[in-house]
N, C-alpha and C. Protein backbone atom coordinates (compact mmCIF):
# COMPACT_ATOMS: atom_id res chain seq x y z
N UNK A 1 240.52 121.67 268.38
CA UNK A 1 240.91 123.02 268.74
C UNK A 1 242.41 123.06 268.99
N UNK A 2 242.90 124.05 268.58
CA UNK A 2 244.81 124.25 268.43
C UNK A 2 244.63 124.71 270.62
N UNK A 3 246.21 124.11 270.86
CA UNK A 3 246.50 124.55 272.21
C UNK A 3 246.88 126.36 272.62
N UNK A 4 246.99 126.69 271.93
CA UNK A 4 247.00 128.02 272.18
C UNK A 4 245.81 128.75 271.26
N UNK A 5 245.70 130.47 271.77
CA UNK A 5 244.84 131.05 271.72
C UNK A 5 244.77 131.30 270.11
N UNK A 6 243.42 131.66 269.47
CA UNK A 6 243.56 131.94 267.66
C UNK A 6 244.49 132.99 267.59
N UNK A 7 244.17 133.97 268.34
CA UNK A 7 244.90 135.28 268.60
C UNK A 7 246.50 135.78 268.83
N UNK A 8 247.12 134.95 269.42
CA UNK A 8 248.48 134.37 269.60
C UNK A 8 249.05 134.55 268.39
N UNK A 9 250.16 135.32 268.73
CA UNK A 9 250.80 134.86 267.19
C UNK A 9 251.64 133.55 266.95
N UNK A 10 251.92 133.32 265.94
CA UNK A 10 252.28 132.27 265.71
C UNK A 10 253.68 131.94 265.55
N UNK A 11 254.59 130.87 266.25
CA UNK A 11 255.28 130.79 266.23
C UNK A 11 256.53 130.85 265.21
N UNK A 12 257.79 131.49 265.71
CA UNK A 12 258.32 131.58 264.13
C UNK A 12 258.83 130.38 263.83
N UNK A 13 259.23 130.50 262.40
CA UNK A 13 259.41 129.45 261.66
C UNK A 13 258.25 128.69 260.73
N UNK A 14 257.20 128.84 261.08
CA UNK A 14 255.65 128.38 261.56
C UNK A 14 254.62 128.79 259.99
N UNK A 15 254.84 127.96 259.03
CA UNK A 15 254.00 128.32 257.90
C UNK A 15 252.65 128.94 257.95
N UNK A 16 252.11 129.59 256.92
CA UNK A 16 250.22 130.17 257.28
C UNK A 16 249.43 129.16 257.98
N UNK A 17 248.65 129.57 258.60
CA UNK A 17 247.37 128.75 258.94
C UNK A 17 246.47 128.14 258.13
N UNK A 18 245.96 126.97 258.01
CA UNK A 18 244.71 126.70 257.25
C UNK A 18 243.60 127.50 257.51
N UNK A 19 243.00 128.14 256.68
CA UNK A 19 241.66 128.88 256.99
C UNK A 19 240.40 127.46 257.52
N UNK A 20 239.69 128.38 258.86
CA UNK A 20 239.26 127.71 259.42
C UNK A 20 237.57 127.34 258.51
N UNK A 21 237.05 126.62 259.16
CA UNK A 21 235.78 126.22 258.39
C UNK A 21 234.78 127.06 258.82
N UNK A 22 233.57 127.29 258.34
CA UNK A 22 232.52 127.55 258.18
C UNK A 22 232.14 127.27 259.78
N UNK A 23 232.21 126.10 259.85
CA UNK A 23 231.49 126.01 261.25
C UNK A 23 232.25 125.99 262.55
N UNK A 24 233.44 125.86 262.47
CA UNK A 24 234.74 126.42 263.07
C UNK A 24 234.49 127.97 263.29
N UNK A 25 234.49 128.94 262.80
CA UNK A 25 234.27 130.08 262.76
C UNK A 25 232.80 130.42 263.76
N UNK A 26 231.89 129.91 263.11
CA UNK A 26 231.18 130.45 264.09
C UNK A 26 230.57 129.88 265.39
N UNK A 27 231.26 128.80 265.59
CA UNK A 27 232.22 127.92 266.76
C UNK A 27 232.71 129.41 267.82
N UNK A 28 233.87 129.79 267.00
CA UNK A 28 234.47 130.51 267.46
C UNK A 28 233.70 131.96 267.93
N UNK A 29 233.22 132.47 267.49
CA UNK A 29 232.48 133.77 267.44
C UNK A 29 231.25 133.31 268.15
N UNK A 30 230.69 132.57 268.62
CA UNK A 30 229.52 131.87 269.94
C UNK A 30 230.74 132.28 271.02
N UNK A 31 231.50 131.46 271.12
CA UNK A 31 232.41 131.44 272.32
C UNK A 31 232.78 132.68 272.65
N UNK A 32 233.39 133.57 271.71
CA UNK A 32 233.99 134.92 272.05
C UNK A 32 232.77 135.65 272.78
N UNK A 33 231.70 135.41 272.24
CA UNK A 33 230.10 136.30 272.53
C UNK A 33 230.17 135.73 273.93
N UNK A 34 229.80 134.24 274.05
CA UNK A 34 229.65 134.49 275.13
C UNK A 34 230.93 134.69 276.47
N UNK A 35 232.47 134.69 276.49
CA UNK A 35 232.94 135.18 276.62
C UNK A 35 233.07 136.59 276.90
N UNK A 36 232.32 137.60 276.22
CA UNK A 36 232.24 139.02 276.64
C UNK A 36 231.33 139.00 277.28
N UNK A 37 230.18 138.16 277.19
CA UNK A 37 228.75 138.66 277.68
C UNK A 37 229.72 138.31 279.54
N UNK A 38 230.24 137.45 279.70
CA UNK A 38 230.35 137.20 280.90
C UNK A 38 231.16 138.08 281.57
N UNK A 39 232.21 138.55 280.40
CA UNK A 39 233.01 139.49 281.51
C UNK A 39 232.03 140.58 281.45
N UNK A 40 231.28 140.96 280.70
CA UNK A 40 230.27 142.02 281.07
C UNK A 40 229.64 142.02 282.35
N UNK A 41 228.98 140.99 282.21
CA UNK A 41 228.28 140.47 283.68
C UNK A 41 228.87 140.75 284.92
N UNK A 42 230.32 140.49 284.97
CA UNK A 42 231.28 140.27 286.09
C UNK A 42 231.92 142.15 286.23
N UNK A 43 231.67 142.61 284.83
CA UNK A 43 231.99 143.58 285.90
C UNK A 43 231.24 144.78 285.33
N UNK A 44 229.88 144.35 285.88
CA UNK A 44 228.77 145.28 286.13
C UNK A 44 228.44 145.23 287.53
N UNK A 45 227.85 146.82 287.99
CA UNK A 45 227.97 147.86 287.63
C UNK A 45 229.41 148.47 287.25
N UNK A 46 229.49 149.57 286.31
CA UNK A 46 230.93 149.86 286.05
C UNK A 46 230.58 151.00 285.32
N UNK A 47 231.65 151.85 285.48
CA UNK A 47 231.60 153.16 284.94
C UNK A 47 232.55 153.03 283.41
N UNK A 48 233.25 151.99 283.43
CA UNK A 48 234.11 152.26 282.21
C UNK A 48 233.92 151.02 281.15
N UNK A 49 233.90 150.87 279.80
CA UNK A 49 233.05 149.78 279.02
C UNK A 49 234.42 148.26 279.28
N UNK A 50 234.01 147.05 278.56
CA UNK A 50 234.80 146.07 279.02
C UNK A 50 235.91 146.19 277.10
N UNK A 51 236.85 145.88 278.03
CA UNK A 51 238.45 146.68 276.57
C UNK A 51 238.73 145.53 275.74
N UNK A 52 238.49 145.24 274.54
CA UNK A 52 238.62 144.20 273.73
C UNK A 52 240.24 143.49 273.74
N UNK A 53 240.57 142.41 273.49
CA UNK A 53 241.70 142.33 274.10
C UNK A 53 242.81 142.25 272.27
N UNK A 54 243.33 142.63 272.55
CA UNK A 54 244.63 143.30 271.47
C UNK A 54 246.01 142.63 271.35
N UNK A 55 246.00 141.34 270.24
CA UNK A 55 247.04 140.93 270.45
C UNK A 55 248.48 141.44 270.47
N UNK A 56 249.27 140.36 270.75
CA UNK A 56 250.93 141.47 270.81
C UNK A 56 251.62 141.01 269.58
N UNK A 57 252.37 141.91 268.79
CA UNK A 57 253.12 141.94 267.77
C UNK A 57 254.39 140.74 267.66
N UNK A 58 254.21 140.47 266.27
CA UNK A 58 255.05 138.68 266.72
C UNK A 58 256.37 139.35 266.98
N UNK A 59 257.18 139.02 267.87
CA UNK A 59 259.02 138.98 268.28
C UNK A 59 259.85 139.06 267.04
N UNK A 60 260.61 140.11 266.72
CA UNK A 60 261.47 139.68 265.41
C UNK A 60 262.76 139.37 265.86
């Protein structure tokens, strides 16, 4: 697993990424699931839904 987040942009200078594998991927997408399920959990009861998180635009 890379030290920073998939989401992160990537540092400049910093060639494409290798596309991740098959099982890498849904590696990833278990974790995110359960990741929401928990912040769900944590903040239930709640009147407002839990906000997907939105990366930030790389620095030019």
């Amino acid at each position: 697993m890379a030290s920073r987040d998939r989401k992160d942009p990537p540092p400049p200078g910093s060639g494409p990424c290798e596309p991740e594998a098959p099982h890498e991927r849904r590696e990833r997408k278990e974790h995110e699931s359960r990741n929401q399920d928990e912040a769900l959990e944590e903040t239930f009861p709640a009147s407002d839904p839990v906000s997907p998180f939105v990366p930030a635009k790389v620095p030019k």
